[in-house]
Protein backbone atom coordinates (compact mmCIF):
# COMPACT_ATOMS: atom_id res chain seq x y z
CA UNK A 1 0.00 0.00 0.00
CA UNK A 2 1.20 3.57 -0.85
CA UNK A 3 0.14 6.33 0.88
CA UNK A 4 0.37 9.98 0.47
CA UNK A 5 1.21 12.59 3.42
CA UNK A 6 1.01 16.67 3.95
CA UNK A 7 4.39 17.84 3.03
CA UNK A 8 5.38 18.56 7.28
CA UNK A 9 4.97 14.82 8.20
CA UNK A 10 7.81 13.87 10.00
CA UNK A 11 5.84 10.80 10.96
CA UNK A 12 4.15 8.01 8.91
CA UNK A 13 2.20 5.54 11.93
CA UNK A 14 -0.78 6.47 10.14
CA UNK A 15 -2.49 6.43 6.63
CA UNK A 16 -2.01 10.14 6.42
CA UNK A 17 -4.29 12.13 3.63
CA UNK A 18 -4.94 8.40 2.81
CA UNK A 19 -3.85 5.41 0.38
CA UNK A 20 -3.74 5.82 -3.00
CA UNK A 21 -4.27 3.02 -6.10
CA UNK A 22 -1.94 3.24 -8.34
CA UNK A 23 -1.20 1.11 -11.56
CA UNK A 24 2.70 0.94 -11.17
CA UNK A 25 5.17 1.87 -8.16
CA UNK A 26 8.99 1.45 -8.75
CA UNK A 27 12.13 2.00 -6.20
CA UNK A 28 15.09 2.41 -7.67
CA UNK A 29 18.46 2.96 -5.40
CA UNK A 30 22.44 3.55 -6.16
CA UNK A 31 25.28 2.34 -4.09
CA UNK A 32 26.09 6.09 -2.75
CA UNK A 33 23.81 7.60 -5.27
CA UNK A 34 20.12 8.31 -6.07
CA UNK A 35 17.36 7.29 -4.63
CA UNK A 36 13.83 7.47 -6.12
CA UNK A 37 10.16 6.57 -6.71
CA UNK A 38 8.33 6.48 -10.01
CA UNK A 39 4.56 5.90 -9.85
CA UNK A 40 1.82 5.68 -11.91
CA UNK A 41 -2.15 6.80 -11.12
CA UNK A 42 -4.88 6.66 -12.95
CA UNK A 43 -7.98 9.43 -12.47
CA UNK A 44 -10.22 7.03 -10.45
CA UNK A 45 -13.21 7.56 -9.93
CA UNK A 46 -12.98 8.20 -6.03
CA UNK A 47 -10.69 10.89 -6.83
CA UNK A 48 -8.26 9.72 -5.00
CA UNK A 49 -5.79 11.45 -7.65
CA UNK A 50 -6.21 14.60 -6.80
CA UNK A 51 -4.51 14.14 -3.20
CA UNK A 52 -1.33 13.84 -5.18
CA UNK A 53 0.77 17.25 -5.44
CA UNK A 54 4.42 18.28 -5.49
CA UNK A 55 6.03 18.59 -2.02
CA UNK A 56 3.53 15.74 -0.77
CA UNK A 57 5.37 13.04 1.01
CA UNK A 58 4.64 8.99 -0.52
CA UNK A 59 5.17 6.72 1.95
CA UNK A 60 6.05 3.21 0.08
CA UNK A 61 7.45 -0.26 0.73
CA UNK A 62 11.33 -0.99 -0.38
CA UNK A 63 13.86 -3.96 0.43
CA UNK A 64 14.93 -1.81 3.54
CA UNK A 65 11.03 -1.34 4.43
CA UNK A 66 8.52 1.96 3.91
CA UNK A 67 10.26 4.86 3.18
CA UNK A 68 9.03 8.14 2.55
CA UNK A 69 9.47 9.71 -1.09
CA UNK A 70 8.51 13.69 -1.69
CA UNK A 71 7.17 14.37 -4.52
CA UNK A 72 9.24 16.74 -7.35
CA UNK A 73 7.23 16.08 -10.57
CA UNK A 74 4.03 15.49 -11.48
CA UNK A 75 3.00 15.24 -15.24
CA UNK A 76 -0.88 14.55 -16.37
CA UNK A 77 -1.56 12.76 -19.49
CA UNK A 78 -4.73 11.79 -20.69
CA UNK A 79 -5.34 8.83 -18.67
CA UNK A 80 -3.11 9.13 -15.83
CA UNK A 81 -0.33 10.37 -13.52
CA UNK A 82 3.07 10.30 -13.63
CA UNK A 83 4.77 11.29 -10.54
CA UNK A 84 8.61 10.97 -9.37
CA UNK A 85 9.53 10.92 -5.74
CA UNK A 86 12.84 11.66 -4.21
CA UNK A 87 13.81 9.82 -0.64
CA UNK A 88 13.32 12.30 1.91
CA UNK A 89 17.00 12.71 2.34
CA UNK A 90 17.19 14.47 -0.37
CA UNK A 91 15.29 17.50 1.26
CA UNK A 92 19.41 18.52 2.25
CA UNK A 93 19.96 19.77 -1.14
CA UNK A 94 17.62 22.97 -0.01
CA UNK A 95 20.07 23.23 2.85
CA UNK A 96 23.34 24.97 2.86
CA UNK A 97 26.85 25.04 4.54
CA UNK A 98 28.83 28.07 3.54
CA UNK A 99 32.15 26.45 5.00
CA UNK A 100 33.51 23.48 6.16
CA UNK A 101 36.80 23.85 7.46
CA UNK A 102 39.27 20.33 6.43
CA UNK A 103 40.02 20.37 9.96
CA UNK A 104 40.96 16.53 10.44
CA UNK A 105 38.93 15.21 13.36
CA UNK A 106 37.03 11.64 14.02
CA UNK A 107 34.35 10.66 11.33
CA UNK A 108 31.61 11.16 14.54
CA UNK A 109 32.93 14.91 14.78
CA UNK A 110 32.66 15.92 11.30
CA UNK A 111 29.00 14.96 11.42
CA UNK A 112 27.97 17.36 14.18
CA UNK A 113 30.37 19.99 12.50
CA UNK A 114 28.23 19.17 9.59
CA UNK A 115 24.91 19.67 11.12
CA UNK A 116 25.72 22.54 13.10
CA UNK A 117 27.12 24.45 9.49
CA UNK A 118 23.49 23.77 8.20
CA UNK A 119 21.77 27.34 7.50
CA UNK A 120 18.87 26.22 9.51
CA UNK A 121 17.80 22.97 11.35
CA UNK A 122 16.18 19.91 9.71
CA UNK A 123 15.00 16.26 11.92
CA UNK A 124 17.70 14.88 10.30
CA UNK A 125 20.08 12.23 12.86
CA UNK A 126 23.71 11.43 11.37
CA UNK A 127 25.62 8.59 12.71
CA UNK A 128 28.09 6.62 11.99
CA UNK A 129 29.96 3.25 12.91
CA UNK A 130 33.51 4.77 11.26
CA UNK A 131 36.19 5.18 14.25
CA UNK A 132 38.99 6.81 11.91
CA UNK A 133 39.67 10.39 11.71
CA UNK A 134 39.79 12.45 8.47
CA UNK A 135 38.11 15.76 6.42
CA UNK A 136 35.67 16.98 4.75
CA UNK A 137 35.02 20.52 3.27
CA UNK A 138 33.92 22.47 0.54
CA UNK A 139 32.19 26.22 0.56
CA UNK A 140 28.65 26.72 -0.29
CA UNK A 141 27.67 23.44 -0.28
CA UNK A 142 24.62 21.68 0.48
CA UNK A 143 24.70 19.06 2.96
CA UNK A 144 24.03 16.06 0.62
CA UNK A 145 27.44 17.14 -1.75
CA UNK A 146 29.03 17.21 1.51
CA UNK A 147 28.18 13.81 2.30
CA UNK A 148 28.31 12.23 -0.86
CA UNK A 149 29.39 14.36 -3.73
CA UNK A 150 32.10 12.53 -6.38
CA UNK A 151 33.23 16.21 -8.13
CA UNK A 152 37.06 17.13 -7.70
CA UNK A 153 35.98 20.60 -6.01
CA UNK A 154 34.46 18.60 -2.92
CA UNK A 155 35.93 16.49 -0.13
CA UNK A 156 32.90 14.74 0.51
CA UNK A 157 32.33 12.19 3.84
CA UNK A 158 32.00 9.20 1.59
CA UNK A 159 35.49 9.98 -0.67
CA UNK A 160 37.42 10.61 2.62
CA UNK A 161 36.09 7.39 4.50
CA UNK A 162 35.89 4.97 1.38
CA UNK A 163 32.17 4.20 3.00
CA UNK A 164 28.90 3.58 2.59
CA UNK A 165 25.57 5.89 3.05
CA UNK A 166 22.42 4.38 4.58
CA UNK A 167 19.18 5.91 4.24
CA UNK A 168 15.98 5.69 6.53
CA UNK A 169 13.60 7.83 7.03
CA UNK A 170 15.12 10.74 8.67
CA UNK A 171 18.17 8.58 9.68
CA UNK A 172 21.52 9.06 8.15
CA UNK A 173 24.48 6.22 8.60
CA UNK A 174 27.64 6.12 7.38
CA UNK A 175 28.63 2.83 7.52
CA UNK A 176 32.25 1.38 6.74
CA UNK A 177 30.47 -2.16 6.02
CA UNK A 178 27.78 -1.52 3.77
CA UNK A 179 25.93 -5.07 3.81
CA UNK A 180 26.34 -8.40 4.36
CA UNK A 181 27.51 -11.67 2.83
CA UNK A 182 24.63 -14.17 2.60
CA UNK A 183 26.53 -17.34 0.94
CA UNK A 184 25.05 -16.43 -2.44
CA UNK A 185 27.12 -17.49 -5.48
CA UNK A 186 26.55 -16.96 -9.05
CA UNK A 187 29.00 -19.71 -11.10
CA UNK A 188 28.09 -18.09 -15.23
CA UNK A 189 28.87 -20.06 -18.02
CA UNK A 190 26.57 -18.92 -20.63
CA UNK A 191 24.40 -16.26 -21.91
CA UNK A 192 21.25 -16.51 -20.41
CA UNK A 193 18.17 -14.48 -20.59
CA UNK A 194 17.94 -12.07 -18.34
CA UNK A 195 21.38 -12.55 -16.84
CA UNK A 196 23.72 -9.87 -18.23
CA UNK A 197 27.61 -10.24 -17.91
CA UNK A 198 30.32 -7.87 -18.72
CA UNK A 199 33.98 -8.25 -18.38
CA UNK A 200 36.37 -5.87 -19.50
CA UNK A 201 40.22 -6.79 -18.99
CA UNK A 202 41.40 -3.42 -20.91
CA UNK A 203 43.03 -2.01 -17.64
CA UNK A 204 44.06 -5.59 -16.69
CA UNK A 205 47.91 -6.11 -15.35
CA UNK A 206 49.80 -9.30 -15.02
CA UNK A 207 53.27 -8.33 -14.89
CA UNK A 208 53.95 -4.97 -12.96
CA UNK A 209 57.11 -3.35 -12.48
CA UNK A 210 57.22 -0.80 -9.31
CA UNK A 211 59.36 2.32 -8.89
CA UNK A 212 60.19 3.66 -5.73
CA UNK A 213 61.84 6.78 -3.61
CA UNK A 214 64.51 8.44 -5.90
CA UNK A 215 64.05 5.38 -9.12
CA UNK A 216 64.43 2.78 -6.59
CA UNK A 217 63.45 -0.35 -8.46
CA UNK A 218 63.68 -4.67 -7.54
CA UNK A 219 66.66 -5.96 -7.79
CA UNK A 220 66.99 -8.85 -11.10
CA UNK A 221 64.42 -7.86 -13.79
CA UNK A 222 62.45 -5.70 -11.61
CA UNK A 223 59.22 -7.15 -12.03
CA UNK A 224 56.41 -9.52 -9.99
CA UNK A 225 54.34 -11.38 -12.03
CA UNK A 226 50.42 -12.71 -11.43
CA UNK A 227 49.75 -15.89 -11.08
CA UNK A 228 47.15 -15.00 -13.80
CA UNK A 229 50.08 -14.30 -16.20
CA UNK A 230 49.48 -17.43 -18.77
CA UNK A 231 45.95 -16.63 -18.86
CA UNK A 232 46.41 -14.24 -21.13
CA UNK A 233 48.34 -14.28 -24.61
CA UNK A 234 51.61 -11.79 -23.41
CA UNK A 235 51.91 -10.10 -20.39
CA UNK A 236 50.18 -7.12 -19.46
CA UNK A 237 53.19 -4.76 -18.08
CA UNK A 238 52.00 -1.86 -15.86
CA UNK A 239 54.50 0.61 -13.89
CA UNK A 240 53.34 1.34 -10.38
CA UNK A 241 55.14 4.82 -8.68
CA UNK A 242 54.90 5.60 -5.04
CA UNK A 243 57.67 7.93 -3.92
CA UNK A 244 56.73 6.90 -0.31
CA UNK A 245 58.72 3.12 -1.11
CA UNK A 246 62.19 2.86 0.17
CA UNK A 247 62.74 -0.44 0.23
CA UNK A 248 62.17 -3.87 -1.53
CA UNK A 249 59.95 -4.98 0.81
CA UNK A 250 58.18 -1.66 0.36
CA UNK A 251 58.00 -2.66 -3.44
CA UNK A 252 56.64 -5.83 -3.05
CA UNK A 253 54.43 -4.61 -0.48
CA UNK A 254 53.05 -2.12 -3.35
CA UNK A 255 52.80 -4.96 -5.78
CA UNK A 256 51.10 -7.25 -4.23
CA UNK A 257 48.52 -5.20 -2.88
CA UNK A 258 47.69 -4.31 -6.50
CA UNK A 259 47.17 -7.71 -7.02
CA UNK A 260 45.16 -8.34 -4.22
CA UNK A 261 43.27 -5.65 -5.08
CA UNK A 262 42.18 -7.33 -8.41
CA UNK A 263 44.57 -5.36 -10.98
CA UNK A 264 45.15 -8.54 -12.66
CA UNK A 265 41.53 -9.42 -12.92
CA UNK A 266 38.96 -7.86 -15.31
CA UNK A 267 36.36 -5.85 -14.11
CA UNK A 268 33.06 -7.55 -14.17
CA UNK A 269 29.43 -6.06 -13.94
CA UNK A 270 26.04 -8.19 -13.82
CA UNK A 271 23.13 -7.16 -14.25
CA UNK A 272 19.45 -9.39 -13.37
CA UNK A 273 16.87 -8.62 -14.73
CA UNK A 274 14.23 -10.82 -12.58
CA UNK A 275 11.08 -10.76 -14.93
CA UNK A 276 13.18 -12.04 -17.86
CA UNK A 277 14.96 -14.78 -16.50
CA UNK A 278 11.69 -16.14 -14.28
CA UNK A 279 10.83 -17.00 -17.48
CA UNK A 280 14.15 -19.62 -18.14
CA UNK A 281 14.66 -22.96 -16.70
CA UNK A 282 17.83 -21.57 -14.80
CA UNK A 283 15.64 -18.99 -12.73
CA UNK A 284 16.10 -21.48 -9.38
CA UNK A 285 20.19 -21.42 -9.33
CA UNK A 286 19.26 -17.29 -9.44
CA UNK A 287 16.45 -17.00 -6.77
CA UNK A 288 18.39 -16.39 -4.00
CA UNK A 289 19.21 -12.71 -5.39
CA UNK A 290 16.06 -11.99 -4.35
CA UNK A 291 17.54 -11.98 -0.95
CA UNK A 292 20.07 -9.62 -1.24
CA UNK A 293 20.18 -6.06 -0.50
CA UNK A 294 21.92 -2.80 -2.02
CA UNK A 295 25.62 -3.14 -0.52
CA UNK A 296 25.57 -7.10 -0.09
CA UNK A 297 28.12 -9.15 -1.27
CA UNK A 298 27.45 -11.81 -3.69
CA UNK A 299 30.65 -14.34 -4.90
CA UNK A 300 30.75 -14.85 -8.65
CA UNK A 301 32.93 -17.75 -10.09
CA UNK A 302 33.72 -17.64 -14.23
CA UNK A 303 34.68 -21.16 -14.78
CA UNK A 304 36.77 -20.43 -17.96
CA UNK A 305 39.18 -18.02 -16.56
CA UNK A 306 39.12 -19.64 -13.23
CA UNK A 307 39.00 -16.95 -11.00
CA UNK A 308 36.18 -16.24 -8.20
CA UNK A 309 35.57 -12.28 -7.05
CA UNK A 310 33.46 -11.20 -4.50
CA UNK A 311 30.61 -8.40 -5.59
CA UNK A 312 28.41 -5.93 -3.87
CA UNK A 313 24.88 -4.99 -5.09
CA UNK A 314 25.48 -1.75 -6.45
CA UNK A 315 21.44 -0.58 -7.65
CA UNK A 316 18.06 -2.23 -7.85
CA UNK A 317 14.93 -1.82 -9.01
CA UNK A 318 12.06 -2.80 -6.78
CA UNK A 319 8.67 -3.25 -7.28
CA UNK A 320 6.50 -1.57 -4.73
CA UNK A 321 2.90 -2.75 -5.26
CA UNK A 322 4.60 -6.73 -5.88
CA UNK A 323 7.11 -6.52 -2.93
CA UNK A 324 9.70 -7.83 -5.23
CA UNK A 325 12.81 -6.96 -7.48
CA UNK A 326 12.58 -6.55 -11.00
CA UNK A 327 16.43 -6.15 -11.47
CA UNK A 328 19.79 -5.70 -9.47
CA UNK A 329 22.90 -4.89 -10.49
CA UNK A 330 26.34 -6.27 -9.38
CA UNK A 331 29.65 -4.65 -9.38
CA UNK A 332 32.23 -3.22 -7.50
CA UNK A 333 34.25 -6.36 -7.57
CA UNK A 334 37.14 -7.30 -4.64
CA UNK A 335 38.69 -10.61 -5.85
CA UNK A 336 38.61 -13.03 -3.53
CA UNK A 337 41.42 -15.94 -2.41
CA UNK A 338 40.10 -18.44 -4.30
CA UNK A 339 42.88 -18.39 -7.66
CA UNK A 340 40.86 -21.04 -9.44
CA UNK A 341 38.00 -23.55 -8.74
CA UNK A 342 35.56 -24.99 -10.63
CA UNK A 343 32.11 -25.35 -9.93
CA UNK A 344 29.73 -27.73 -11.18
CA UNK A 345 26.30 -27.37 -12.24
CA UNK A 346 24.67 -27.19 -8.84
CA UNK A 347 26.88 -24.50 -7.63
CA UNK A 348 23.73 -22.36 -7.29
CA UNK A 349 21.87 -24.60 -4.85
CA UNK A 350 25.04 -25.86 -3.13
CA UNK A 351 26.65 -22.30 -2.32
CA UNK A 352 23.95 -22.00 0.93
CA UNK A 353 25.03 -25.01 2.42
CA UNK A 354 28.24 -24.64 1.83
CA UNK A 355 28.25 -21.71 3.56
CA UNK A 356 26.41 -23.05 6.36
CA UNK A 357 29.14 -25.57 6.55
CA UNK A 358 32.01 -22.48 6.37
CA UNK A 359 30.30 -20.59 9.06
CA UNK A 360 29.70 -23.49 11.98
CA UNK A 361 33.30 -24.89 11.28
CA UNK A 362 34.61 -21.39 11.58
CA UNK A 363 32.30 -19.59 14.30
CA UNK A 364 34.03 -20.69 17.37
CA UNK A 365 37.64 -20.64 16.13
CA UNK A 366 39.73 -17.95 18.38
CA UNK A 367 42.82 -16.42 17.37
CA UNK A 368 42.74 -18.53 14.05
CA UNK A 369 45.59 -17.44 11.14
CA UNK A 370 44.83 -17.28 7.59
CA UNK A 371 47.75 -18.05 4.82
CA UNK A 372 47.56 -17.26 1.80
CA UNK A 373 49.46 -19.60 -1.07
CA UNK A 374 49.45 -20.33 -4.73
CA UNK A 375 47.72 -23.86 -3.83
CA UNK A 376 44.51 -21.56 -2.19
CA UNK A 377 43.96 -20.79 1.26
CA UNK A 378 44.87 -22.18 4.39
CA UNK A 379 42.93 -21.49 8.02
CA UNK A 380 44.87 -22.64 11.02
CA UNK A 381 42.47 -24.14 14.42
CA UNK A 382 45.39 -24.19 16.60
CA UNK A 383 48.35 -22.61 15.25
CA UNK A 384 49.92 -19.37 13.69
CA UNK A 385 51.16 -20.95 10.81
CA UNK A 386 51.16 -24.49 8.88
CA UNK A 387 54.81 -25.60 10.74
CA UNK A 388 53.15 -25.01 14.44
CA UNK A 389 49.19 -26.16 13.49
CA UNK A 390 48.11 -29.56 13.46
CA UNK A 391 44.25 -28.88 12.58
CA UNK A 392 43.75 -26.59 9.50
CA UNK A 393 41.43 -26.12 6.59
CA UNK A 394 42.41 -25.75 2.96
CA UNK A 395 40.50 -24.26 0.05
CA UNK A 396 41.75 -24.10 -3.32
CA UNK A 397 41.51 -26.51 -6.34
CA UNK A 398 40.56 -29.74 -4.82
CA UNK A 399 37.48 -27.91 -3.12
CA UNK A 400 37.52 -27.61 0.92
CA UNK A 401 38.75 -30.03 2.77
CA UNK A 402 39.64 -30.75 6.13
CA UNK A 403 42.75 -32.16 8.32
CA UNK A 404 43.74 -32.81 12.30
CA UNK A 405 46.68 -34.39 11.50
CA UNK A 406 48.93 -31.69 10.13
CA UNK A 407 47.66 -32.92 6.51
CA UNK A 408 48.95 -36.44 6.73
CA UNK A 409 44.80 -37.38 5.62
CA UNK A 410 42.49 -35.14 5.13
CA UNK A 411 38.58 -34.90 5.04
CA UNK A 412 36.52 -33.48 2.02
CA UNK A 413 34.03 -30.90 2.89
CA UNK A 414 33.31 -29.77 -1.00
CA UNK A 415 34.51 -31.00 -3.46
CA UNK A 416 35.61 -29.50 -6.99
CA UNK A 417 32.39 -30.17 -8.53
CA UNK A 418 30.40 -28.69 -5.57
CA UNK A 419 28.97 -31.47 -4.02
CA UNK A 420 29.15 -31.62 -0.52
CA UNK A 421 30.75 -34.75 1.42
């Protein structure tokens, strides 16, 4: 149900001026961006239409719950409505902060600097779960630029803290974790309608060669290579400067960061579009996107490069009136440890009990270390490293598997196909 509100509600317990009936209601939401309502209403015959204005308030159901929308445009056509919403957070932009001094102070200070700078006071609570210091600043600026603004000319909240806004209501967040990860997987193979991949290697390095404080470079050749290197038909050579390295371990350091960071790895972006691929006999292995939400993380496996990245829902589009997503979008991809493993055909159905497994084998492990090697990933139960540890997990190629022994025999969890032991 969607209902409609005098343009001063601060509070939506009740119906307000009443619910309206309209044909079509969509959310749609950006990672740090916009977020807005398009709606559809016919002239009924109760008139109900006519309660709709600019500077109204909807009040209408999203993934994250009711959430109230004011109203910016309304354009009549000869058998109906069309009216687009803003979230209420976006009443900031009539708001204005002449100055905000870069000071650097904790994230919590610059948000009651922030509020305090506005010209004139809104219901509008800021928090945040960000202990780090930092700045933000810009002159004549309205609260939301300050927050979340991308242009060169502003140091916005969300470019100095690398984070995440949450919107509700009249509750602002700034969150350094901006979801969570449900044990969804999505293992592509194929084209399939509805299910739109994109890869694009052109910024893609496998062989980087980094130069440090006054031309230091590595001693030998000077390069590191990926372990991605032969997937490709030459090396990709990149040059990495940071005048802050002086020393090899500093260049390593620098290196292997970028690859951890995914520079080797093409950028991916994924796009569902529900109502399309409902219609295909692969919809189940997809389903559980529906559970997601914008800022989850999602892990996507391509089988014929053999690499696995981790995702976060970047935008969706969500049906109001249904109380359902018509399509999401993936991307902002961190690679994950996994170098290569392949996953067979029930990958989609397997990933929630395999993470089920993950979690309860994991949950009440204390001081555990994780290594990191070229044969996957190793967790340590009792030790700080594979020499010292005599119960340890493994992940890589042959699946996850299990040992007690310090890997005289070990127990599969998951195998490489994705069937689970």
């Amino acid at each position: 149900m969607v209902t409609i509100h005098n343009q001063a509600s601060t509070e939506f317990r009740s119906i307000g001026l009443g619910a309206l009936t309209p044909s079509s209601c969509v959310v749609s939401e950006q990672r740090n961006g916009s977020f807005e309502l398009e709606m559809t209403h016919p002239y009924d015959q109760t008139e109900k239409w006519k309660r709709i204005e600019n500077g109204r308030i909807l009040y209408a159901q999203t993934p994250n719950g009711k959430q109230p929308f004011r109203i910016y445009s309304v354009r009549p056509t000869m058998t109906e409505l069309t009216v687009n919403a803003r979230h209420i957070f976006y009443d900031l932009l009539d708001n204005l902060c002449e100055d905000m001094s870069e000071k650097i102070v904790p994230a919590t200070t610059l948000l009651e600097q922030l509020k305090s700078a506005m010209k004139y006071e809104m219901p509008f609570v800021f928090t945040t779960d960000i202990e780090a210091s930092g700045s933000i600043g810009g002159v004549n600026q309205n609260p939301v630029g300050l927050l979340m603004s991308d242009e060169e000319s502003v140091n916005s909240f969300v470019k100095a803290f690398d984070c995440y806004i949450v919107r509700d209501h009249f509750r602002v967040k700034m969150q350094k974790d901006s979801g969570s990860d449900h044990g969804i997987l999505i293992a592509y193979r194929k084209n399939l309608i509805g299910l739109e991949v994109t890869e694009d290697s052109s910024d893609v390095a496998t062989r980087v060669y980094p130069i440090g404080k006054d031309g230091l470079r590595l001693s030998g050749e000077g390069y590191i290579d990926s372990p991605y290197i032969d997937r490709y038909p030459y090396p990709k050579i990149k040059v990495l400067e940071d005048s802050e390295a002086s020393s090899q371990s500093d260049l390593n350091r620098i290196v292997h960061r970028f690859y951890q960071d995914g520079g080797d790895l093409p950028l991916v972006n994924i796009k569902v579009n529900f109502v399309d691929l409902s219609q295909t006999a692969e919809y189940k292995q997809y389903a559980n996107l529906e559970k997601v939400r914008i800022g989850d993380t999602v892990t996507v496996i391509n089988k014929k490069m053999g690499f696995s990245k981790q995702a976060r829902v970047i935008s969706y589009e969500f049906d109001s009136l249904l109380q359902r997503y018509n399509k999401i979008e993936l991307g902002d991809f961190s690679p994950i440890i996994t170098n290569s493993i392949t996953i067979g055909a029930a990958a989609g159905t397997v990933a929630q009990s395999a993470a089920a497994i993950a979690s309860e084998a994991t949950s009440s492990l204390n001081g555990v270390a994780t290594i990191r090697t070229e044969e996957g990933i190793y967790i340590c139960v009792n030790g700080t490293n594979l020499e010292s540890a005599t119960t340890y997990f493994h992940f890589g190629q042959g699946g996850l598997r299990f040992t007690n022994n310090s890997g005289e025999t070990w127990t599969t969890i998951i195998d490489n196909n994705g069937t689970i032991s």
